[in-house]
PDB file of N, CA and C in Angstrom:
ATOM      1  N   UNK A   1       5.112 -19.268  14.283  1.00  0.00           N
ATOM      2  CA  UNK A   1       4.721 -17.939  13.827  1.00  0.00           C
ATOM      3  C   UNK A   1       5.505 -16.904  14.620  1.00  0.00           C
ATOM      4  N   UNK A   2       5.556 -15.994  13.642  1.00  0.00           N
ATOM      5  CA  UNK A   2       6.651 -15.035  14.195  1.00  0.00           C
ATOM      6  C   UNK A   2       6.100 -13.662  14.424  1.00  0.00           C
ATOM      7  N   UNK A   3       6.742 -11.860  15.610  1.00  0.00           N
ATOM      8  CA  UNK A   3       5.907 -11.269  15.270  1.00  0.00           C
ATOM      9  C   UNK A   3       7.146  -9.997  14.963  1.00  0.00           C
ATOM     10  N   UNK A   4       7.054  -9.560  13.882  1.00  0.00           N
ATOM     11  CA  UNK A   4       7.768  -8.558  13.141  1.00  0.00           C
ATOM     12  C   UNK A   4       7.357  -7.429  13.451  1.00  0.00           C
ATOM     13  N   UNK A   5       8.607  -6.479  13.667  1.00  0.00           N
ATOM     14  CA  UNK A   5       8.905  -5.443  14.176  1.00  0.00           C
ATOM     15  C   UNK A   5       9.593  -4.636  12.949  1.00  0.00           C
ATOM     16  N   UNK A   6       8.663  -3.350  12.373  1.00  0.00           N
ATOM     17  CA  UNK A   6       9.333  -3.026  11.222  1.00  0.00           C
ATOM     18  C   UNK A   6      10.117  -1.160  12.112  1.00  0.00           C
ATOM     19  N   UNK A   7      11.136  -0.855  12.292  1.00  0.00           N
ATOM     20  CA  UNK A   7      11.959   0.072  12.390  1.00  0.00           C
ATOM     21  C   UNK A   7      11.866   0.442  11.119  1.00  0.00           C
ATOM     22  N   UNK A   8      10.568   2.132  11.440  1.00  0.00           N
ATOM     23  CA  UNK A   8      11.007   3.394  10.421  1.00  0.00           C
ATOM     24  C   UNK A   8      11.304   4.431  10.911  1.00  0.00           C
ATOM     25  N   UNK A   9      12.368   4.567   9.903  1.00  0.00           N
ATOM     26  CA  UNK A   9      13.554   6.145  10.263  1.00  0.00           C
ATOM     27  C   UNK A   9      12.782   7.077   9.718  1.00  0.00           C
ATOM     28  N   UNK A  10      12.650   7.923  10.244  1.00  0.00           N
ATOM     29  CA  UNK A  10      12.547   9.445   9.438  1.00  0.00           C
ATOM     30  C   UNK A  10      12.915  10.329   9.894  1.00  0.00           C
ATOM     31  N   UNK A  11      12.548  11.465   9.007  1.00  0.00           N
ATOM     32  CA  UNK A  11      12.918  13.124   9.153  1.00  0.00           C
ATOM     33  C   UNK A  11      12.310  13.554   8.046  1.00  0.00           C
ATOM     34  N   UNK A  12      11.550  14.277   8.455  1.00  0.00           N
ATOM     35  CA  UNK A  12      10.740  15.474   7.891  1.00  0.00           C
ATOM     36  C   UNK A  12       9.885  14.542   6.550  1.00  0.00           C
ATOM     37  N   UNK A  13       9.284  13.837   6.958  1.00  0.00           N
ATOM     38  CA  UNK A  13       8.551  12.903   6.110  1.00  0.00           C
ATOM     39  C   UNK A  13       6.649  13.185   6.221  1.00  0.00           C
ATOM     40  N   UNK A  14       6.373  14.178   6.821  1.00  0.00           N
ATOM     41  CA  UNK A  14       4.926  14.107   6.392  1.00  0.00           C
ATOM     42  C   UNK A  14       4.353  14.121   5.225  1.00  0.00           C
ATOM     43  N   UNK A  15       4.506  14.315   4.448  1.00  0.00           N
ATOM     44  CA  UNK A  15       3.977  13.767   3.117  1.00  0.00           C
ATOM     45  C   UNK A  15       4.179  12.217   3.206  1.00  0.00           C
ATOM     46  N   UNK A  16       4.826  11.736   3.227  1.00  0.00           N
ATOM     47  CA  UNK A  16       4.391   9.820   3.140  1.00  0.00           C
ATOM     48  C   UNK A  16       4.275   9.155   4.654  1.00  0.00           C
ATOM     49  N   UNK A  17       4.702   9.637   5.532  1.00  0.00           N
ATOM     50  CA  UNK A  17       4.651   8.787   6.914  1.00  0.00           C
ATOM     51  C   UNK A  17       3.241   8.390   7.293  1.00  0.00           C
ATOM     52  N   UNK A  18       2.242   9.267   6.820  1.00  0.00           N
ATOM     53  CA  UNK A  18       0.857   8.434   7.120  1.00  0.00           C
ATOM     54  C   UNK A  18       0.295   7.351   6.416  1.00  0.00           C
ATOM     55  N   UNK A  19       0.755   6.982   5.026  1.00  0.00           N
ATOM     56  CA  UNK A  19       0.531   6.424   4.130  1.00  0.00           C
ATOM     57  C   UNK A  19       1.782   5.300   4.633  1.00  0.00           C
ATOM     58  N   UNK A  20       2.923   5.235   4.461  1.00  0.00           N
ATOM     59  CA  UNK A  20       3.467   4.340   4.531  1.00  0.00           C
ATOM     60  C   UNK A  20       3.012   3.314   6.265  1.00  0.00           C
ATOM     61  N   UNK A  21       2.345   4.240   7.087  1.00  0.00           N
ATOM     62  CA  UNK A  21       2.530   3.163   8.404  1.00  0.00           C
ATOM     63  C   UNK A  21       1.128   2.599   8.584  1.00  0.00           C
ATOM     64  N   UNK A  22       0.592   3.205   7.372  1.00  0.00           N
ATOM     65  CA  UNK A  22      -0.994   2.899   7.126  1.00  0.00           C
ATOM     66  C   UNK A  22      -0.510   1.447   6.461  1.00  0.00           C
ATOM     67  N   UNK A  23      -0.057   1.261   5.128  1.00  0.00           N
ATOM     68  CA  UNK A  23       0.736   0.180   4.769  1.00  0.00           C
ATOM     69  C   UNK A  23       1.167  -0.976   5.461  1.00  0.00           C
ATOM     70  N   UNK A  24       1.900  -0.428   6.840  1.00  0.00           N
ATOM     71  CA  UNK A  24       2.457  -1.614   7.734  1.00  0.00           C
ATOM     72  C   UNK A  24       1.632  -2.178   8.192  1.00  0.00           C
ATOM     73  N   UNK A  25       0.683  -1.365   9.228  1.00  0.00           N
ATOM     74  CA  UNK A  25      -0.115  -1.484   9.659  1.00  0.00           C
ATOM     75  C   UNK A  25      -1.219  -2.306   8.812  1.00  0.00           C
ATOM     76  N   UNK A  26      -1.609  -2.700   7.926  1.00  0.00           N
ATOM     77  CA  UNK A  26      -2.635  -3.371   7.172  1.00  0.00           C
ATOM     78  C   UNK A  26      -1.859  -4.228   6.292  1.00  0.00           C
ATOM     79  N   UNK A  27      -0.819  -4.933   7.127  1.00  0.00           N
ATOM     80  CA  UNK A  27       0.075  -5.925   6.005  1.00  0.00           C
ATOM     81  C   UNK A  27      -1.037  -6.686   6.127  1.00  0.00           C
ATOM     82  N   UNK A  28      -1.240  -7.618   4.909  1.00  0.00           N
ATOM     83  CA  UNK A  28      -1.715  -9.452   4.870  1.00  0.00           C
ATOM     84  C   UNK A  28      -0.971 -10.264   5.559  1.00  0.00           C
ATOM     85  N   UNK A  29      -1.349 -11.064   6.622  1.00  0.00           N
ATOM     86  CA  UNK A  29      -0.588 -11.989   7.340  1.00  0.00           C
ATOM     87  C   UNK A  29      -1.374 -13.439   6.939  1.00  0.00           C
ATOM     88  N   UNK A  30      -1.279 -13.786   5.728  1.00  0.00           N
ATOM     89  CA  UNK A  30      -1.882 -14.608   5.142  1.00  0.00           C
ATOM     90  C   UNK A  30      -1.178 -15.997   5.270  1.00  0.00           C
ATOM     91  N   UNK A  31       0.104 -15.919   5.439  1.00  0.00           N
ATOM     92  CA  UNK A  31       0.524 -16.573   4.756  1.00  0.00           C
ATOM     93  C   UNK A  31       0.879 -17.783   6.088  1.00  0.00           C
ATOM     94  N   UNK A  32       0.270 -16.764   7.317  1.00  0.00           N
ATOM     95  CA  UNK A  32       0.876 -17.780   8.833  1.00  0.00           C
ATOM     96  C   UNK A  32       2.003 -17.908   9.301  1.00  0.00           C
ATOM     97  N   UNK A  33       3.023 -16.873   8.579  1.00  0.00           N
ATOM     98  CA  UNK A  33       4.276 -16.995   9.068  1.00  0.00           C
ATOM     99  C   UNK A  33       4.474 -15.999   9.797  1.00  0.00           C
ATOM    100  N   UNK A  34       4.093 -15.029   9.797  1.00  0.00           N
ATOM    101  CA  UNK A  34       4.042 -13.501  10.882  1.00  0.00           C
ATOM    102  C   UNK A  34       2.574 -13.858  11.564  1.00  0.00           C
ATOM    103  N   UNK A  35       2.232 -13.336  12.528  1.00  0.00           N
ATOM    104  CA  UNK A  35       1.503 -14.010  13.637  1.00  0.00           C
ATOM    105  C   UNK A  35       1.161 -12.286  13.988  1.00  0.00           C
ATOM    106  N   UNK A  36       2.053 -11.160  14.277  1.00  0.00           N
ATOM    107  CA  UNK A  36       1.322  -9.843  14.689  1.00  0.00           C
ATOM    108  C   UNK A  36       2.798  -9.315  14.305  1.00  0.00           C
ATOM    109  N   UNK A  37       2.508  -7.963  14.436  1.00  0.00           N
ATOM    110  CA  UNK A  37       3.371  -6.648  13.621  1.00  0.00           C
ATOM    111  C   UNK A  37       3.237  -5.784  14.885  1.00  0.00           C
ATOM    112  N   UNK A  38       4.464  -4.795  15.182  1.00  0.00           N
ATOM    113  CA  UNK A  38       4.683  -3.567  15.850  1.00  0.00           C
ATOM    114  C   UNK A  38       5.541  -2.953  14.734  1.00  0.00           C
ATOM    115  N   UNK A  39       4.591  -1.454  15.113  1.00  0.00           N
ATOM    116  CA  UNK A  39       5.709  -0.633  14.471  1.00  0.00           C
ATOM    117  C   UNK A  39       6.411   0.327  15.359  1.00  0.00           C
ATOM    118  N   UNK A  40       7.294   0.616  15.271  1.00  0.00           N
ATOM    119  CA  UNK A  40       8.366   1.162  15.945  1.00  0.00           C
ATOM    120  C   UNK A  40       8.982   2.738  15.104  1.00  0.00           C
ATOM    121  N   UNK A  41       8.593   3.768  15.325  1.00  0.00           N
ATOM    122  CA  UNK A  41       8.783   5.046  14.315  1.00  0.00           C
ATOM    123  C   UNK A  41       9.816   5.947  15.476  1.00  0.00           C
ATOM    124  N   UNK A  42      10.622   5.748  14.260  1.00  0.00           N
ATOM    125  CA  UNK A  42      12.390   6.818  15.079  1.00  0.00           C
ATOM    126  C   UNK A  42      12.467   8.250  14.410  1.00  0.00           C
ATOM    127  N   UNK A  43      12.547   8.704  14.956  1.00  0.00           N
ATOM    128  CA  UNK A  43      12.297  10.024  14.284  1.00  0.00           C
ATOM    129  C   UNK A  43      13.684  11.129  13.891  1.00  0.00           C
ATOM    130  N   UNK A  44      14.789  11.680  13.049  1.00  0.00           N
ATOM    131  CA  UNK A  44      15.643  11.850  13.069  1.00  0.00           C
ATOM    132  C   UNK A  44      15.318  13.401  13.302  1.00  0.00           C
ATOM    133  N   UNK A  45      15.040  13.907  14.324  1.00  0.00           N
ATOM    134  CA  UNK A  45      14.239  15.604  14.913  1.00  0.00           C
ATOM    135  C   UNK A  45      13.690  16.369  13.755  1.00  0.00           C
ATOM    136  N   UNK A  46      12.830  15.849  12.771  1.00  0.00           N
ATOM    137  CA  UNK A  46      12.022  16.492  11.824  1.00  0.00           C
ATOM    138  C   UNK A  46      11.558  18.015  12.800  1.00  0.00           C
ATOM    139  N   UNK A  47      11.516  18.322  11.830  1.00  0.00           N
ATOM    140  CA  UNK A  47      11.082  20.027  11.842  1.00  0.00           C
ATOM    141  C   UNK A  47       9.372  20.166  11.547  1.00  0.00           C
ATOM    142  N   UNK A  48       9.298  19.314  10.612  1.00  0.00           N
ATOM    143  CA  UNK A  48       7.362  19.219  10.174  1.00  0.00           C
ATOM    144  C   UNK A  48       6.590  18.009  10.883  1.00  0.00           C
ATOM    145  N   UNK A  49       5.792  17.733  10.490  1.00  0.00           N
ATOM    146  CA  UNK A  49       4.292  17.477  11.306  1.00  0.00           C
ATOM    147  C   UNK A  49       4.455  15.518  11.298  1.00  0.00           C
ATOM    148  N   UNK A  50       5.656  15.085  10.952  1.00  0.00           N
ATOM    149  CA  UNK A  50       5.822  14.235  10.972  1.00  0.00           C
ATOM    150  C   UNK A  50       5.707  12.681  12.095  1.00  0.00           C
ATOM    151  N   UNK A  51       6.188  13.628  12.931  1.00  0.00           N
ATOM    152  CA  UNK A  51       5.564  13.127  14.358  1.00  0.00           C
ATOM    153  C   UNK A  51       4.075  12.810  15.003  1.00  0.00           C
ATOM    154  N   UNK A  52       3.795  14.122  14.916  1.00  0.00           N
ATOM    155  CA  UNK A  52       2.168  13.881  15.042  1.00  0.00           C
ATOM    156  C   UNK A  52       1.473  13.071  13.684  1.00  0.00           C
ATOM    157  N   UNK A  53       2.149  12.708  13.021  1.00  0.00           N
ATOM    158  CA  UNK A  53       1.212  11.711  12.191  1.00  0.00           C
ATOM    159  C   UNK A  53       1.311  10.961  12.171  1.00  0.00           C
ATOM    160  N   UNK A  54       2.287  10.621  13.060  1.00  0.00           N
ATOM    161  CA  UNK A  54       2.953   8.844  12.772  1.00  0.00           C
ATOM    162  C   UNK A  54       1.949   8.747  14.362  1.00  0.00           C
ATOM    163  N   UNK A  55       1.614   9.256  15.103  1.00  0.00           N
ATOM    164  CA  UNK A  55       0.947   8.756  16.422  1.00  0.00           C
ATOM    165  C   UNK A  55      -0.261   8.011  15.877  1.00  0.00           C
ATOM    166  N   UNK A  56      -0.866   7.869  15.482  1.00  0.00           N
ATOM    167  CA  UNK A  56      -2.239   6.465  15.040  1.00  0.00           C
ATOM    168  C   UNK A  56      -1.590   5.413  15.093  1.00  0.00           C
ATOM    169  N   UNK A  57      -0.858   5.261  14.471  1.00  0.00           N
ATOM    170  CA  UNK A  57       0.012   4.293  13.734  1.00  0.00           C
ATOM    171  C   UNK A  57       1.132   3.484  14.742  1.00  0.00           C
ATOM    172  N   UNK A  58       2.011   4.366  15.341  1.00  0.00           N
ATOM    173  CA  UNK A  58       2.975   3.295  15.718  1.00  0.00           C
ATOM    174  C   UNK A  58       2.403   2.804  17.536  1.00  0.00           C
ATOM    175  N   UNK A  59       3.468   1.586  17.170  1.00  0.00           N
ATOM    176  CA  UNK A  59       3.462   1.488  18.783  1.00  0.00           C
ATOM    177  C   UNK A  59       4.429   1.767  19.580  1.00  0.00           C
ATOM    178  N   UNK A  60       5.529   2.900  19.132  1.00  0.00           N
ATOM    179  CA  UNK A  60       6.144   3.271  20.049  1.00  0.00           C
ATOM    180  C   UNK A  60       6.961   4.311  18.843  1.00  0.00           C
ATOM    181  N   UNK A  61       7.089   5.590  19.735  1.00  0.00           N
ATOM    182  CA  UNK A  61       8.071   6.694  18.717  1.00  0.00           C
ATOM    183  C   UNK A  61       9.101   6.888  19.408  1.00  0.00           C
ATOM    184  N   UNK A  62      10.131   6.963  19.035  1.00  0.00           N
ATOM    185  CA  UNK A  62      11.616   8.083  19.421  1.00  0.00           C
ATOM    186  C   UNK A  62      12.208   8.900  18.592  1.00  0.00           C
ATOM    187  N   UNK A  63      12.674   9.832  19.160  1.00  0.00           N
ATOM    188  CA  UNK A  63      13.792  10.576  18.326  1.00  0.00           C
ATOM    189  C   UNK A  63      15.062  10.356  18.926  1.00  0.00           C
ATOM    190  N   UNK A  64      16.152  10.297  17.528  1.00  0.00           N
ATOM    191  CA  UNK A  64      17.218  10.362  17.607  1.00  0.00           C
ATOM    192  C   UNK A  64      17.864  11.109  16.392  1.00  0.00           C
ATOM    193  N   UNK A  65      19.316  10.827  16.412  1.00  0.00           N
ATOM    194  CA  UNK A  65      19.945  11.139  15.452  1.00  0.00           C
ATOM    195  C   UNK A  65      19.993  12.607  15.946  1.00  0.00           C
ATOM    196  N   UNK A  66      20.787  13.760  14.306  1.00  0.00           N
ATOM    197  CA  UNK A  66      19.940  13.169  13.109  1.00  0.00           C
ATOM    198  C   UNK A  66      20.383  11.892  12.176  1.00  0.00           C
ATOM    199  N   UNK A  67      21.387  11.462  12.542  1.00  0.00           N
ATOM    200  CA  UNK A  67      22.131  10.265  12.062  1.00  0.00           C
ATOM    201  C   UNK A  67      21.350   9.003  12.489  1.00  0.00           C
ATOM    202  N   UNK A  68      21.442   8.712  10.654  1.00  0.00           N
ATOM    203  CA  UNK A  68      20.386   7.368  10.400  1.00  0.00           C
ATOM    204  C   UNK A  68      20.991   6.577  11.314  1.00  0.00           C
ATOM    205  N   UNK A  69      22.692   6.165  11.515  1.00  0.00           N
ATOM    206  CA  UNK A  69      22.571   4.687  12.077  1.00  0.00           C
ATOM    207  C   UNK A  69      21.884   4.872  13.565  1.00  0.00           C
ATOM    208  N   UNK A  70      21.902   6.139  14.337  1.00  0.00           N
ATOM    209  CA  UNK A  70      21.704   6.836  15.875  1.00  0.00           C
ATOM    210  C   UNK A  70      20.482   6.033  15.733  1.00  0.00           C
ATOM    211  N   UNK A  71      19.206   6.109  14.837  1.00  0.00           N
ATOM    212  CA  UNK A  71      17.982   6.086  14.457  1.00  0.00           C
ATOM    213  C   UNK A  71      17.772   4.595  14.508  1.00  0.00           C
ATOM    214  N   UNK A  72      18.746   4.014  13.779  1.00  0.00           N
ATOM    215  CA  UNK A  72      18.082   2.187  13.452  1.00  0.00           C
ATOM    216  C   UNK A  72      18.930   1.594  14.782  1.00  0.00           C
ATOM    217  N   UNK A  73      19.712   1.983  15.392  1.00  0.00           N
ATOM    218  CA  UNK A  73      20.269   1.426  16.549  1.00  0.00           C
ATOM    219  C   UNK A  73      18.990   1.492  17.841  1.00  0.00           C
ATOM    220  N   UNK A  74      18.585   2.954  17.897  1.00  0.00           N
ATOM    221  CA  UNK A  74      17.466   3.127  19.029  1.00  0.00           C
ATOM    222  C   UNK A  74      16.494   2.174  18.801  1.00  0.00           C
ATOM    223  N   UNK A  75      15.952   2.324  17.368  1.00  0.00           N
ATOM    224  CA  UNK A  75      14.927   1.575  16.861  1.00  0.00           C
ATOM    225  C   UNK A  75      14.892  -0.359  17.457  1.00  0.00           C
ATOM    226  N   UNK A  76      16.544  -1.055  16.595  1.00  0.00           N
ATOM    227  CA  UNK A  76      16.220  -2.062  16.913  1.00  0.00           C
ATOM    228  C   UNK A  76      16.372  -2.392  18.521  1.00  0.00           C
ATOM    229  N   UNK A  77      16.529  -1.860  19.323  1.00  0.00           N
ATOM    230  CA  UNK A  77      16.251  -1.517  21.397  1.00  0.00           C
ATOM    231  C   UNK A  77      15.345  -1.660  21.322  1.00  0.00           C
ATOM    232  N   UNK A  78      14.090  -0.710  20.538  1.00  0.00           N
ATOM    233  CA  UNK A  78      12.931  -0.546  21.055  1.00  0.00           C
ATOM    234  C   UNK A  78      11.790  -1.957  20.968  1.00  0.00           C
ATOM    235  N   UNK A  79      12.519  -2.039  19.360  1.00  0.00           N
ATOM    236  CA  UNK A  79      11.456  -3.224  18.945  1.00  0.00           C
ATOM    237  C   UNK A  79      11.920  -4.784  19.854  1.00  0.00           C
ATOM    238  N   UNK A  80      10.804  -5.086  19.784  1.00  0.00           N
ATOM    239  CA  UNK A  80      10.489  -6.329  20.605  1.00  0.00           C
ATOM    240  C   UNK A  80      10.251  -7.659  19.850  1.00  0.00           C
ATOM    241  N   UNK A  81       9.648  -7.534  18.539  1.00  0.00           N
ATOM    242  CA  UNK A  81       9.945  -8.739  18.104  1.00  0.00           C
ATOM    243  C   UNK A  81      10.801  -9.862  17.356  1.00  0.00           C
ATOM    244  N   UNK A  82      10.340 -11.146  17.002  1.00  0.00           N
ATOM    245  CA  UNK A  82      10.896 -12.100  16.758  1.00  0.00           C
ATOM    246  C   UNK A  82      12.115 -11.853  15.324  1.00  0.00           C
ATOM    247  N   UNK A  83      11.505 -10.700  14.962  1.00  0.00           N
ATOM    248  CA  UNK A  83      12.505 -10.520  13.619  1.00  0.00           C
ATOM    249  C   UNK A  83      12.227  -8.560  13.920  1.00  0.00           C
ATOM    250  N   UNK A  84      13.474  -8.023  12.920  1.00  0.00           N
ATOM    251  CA  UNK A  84      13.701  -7.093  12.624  1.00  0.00           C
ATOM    252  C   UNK A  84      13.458  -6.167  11.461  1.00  0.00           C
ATOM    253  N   UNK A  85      12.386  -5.430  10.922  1.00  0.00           N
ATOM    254  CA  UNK A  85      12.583  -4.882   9.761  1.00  0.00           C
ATOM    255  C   UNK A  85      12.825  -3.547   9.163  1.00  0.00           C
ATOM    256  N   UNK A  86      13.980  -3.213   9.342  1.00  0.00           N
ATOM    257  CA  UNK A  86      14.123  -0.867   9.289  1.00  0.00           C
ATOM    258  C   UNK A  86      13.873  -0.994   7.865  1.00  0.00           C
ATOM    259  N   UNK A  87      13.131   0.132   7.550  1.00  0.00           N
ATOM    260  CA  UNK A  87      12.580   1.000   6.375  1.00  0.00           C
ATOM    261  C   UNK A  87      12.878   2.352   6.909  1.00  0.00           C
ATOM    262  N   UNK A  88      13.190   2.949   5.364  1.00  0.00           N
ATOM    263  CA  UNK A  88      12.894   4.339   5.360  1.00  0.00           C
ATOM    264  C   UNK A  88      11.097   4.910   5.587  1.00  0.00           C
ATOM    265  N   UNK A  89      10.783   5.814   5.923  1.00  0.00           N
ATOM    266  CA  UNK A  89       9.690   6.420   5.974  1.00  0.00           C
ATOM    267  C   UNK A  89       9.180   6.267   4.228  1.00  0.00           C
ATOM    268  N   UNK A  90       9.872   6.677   3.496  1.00  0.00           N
ATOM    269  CA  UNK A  90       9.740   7.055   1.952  1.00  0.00           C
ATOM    270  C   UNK A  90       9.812   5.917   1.130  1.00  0.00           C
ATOM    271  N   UNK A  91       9.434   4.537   1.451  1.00  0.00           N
ATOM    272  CA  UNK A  91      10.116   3.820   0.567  1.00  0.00           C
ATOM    273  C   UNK A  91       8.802   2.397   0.539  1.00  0.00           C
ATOM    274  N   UNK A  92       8.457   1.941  -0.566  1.00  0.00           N
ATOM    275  CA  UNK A  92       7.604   1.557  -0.808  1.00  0.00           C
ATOM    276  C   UNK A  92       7.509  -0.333  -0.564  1.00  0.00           C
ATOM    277  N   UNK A  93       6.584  -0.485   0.250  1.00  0.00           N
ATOM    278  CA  UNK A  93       6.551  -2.011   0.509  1.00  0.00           C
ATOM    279  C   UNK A  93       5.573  -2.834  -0.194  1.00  0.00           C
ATOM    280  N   UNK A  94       6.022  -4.106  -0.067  1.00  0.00           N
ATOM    281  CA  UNK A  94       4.841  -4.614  -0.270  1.00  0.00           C
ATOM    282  C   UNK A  94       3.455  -5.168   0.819  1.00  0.00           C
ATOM    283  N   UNK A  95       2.188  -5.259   0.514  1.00  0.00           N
ATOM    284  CA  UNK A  95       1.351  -6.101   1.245  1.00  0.00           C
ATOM    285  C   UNK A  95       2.252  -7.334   2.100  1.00  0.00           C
ATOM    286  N   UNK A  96       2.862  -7.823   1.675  1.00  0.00           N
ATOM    287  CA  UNK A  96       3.041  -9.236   2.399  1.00  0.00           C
ATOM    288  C   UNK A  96       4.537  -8.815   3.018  1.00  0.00           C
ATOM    289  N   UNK A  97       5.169  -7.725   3.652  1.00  0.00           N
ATOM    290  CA  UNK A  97       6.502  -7.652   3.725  1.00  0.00           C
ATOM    291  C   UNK A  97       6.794  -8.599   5.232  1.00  0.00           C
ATOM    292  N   UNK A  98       5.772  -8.491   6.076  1.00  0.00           N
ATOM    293  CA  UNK A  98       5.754  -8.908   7.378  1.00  0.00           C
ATOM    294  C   UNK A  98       5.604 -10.355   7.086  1.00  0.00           C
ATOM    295  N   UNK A  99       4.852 -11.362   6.240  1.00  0.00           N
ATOM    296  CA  UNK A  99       4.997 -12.839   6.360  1.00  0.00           C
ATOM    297  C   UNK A  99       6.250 -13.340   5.522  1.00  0.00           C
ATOM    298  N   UNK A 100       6.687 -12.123   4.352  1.00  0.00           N
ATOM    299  CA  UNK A 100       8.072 -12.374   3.783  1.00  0.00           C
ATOM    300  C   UNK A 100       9.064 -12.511   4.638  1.00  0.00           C
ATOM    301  N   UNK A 101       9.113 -11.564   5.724  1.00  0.00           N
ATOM    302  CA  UNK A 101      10.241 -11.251   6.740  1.00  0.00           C
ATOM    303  C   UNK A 101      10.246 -12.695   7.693  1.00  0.00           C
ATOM    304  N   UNK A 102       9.153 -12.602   8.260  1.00  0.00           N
ATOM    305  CA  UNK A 102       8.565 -13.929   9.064  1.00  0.00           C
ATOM    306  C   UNK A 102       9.443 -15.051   8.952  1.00  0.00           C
ATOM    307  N   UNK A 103       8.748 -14.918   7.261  1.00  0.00           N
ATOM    308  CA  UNK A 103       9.304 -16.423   6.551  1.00  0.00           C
ATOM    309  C   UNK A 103      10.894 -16.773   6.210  1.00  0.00           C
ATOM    310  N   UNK A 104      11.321 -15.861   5.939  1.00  0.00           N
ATOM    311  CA  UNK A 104      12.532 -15.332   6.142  1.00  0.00           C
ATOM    312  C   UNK A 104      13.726 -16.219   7.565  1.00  0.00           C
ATOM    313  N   UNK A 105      12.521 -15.662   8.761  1.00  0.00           N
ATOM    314  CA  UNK A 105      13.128 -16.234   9.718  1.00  0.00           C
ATOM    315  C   UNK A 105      12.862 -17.947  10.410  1.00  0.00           C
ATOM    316  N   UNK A 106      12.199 -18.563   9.680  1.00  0.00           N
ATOM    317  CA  UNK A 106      11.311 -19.650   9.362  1.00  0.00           C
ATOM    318  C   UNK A 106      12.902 -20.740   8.859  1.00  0.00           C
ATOM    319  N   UNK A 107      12.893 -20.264   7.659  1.00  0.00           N
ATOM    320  CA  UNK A 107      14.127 -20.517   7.016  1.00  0.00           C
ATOM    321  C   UNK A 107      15.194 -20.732   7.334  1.00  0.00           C
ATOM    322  N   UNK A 108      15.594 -19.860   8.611  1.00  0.00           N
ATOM    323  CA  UNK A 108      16.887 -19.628   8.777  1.00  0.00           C
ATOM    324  C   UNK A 108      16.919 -20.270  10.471  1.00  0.00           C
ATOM    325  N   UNK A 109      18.528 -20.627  10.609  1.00  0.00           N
ATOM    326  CA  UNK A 109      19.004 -21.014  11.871  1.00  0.00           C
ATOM    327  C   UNK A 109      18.566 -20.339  12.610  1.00  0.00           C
ATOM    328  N   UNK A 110      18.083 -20.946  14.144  1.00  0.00           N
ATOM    329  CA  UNK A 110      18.080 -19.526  14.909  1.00  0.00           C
ATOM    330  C   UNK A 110      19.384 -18.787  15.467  1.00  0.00           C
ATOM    331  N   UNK A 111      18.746 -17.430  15.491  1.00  0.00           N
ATOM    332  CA  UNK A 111      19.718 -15.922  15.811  1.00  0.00           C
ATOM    333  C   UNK A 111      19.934 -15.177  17.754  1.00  0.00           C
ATOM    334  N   UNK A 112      21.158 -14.897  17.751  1.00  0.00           N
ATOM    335  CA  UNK A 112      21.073 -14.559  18.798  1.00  0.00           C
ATOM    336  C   UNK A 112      20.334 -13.048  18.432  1.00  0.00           C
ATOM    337  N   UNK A 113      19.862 -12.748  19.819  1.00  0.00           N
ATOM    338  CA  UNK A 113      18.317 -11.531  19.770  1.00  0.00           C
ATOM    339  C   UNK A 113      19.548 -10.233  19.481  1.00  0.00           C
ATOM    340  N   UNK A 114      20.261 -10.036  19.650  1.00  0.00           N
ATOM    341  CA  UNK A 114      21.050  -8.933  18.952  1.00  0.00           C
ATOM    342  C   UNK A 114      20.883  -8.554  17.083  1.00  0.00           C
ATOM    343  N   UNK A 115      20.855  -9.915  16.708  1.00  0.00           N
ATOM    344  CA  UNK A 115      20.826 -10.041  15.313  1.00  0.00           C
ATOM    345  C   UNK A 115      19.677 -10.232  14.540  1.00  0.00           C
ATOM    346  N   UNK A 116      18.804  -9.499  14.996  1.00  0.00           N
ATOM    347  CA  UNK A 116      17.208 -10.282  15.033  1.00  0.00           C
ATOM    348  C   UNK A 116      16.919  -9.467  13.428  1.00  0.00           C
ATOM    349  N   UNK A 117      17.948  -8.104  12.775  1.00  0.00           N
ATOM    350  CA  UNK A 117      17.366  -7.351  11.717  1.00  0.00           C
ATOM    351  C   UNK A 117      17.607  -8.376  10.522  1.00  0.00           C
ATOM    352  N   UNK A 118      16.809  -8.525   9.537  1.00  0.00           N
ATOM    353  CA  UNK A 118      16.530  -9.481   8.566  1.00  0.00           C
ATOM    354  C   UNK A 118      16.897  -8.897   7.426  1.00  0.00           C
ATOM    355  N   UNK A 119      16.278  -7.298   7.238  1.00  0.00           N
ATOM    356  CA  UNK A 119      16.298  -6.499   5.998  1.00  0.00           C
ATOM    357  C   UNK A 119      16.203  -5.103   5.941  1.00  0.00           C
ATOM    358  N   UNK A 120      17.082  -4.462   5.191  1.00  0.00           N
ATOM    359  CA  UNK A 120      16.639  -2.741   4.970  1.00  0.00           C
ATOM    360  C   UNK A 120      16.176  -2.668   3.642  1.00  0.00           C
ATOM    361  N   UNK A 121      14.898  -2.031   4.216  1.00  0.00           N
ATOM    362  CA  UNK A 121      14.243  -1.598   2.813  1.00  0.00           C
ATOM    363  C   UNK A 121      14.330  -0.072   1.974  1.00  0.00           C
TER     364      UNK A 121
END
């Protein structure tokens, strides 16, 4: 069992950033292949309330950028687990993205920890 680390980028995303890390945060780990989830929220210096909403939610924030790659580079540093997953703030997952990802890495040879990102969503 694996524990997935989903890297989300944003900027100026309060309208969906509470909803989407609400999402991560309540994946189904049904399936036994993801074991626990961190989220990891990069922030590209939003101007709105974006920040303060992502605090419930993640387990660790930064800002960078405003350049996305500045953003998923800090991000995958920060995150700590067994696999890698950057999303946009805005972009719609499914329930099971964390035992997909998991499984994902289940599948596959093992990776040196540099290469740990699986998928952009």
């Amino acid at each position: 069992m694996s524990k997935v680390s989903f890297v989300v980028v944003t900027e100026n995303e309060e309208h969906s950033i509470s909803r989407r890390l609400w999402e991560l945060r309540h994946q189904r780990l049904q399936h036994g292949a993801a074991r626990s989830i961190e989220i990891v929220v990069v922030d590209g210096q939003s101007t709105d309330r974006t920040l303060l909403l992502a605090v419930p939610f993640a387990d660790a924030l930064a800002v960078a950028g405003p350049d996305r790659d500045a953003q998923e580079d800090l991000g995958r540093r920060i995150a700590t687990g067994d696999v890698c997953v950057v999303i946009d703030a805005d972009t719609e997952i499914t329930p099971w993205l964390a035992d997909e990802a998991a499984q994902g890495l289940i599948d596959q040879p093992p990776v040196h920890p540099e290469d740990r990102q699986l998928a952009f969503a």
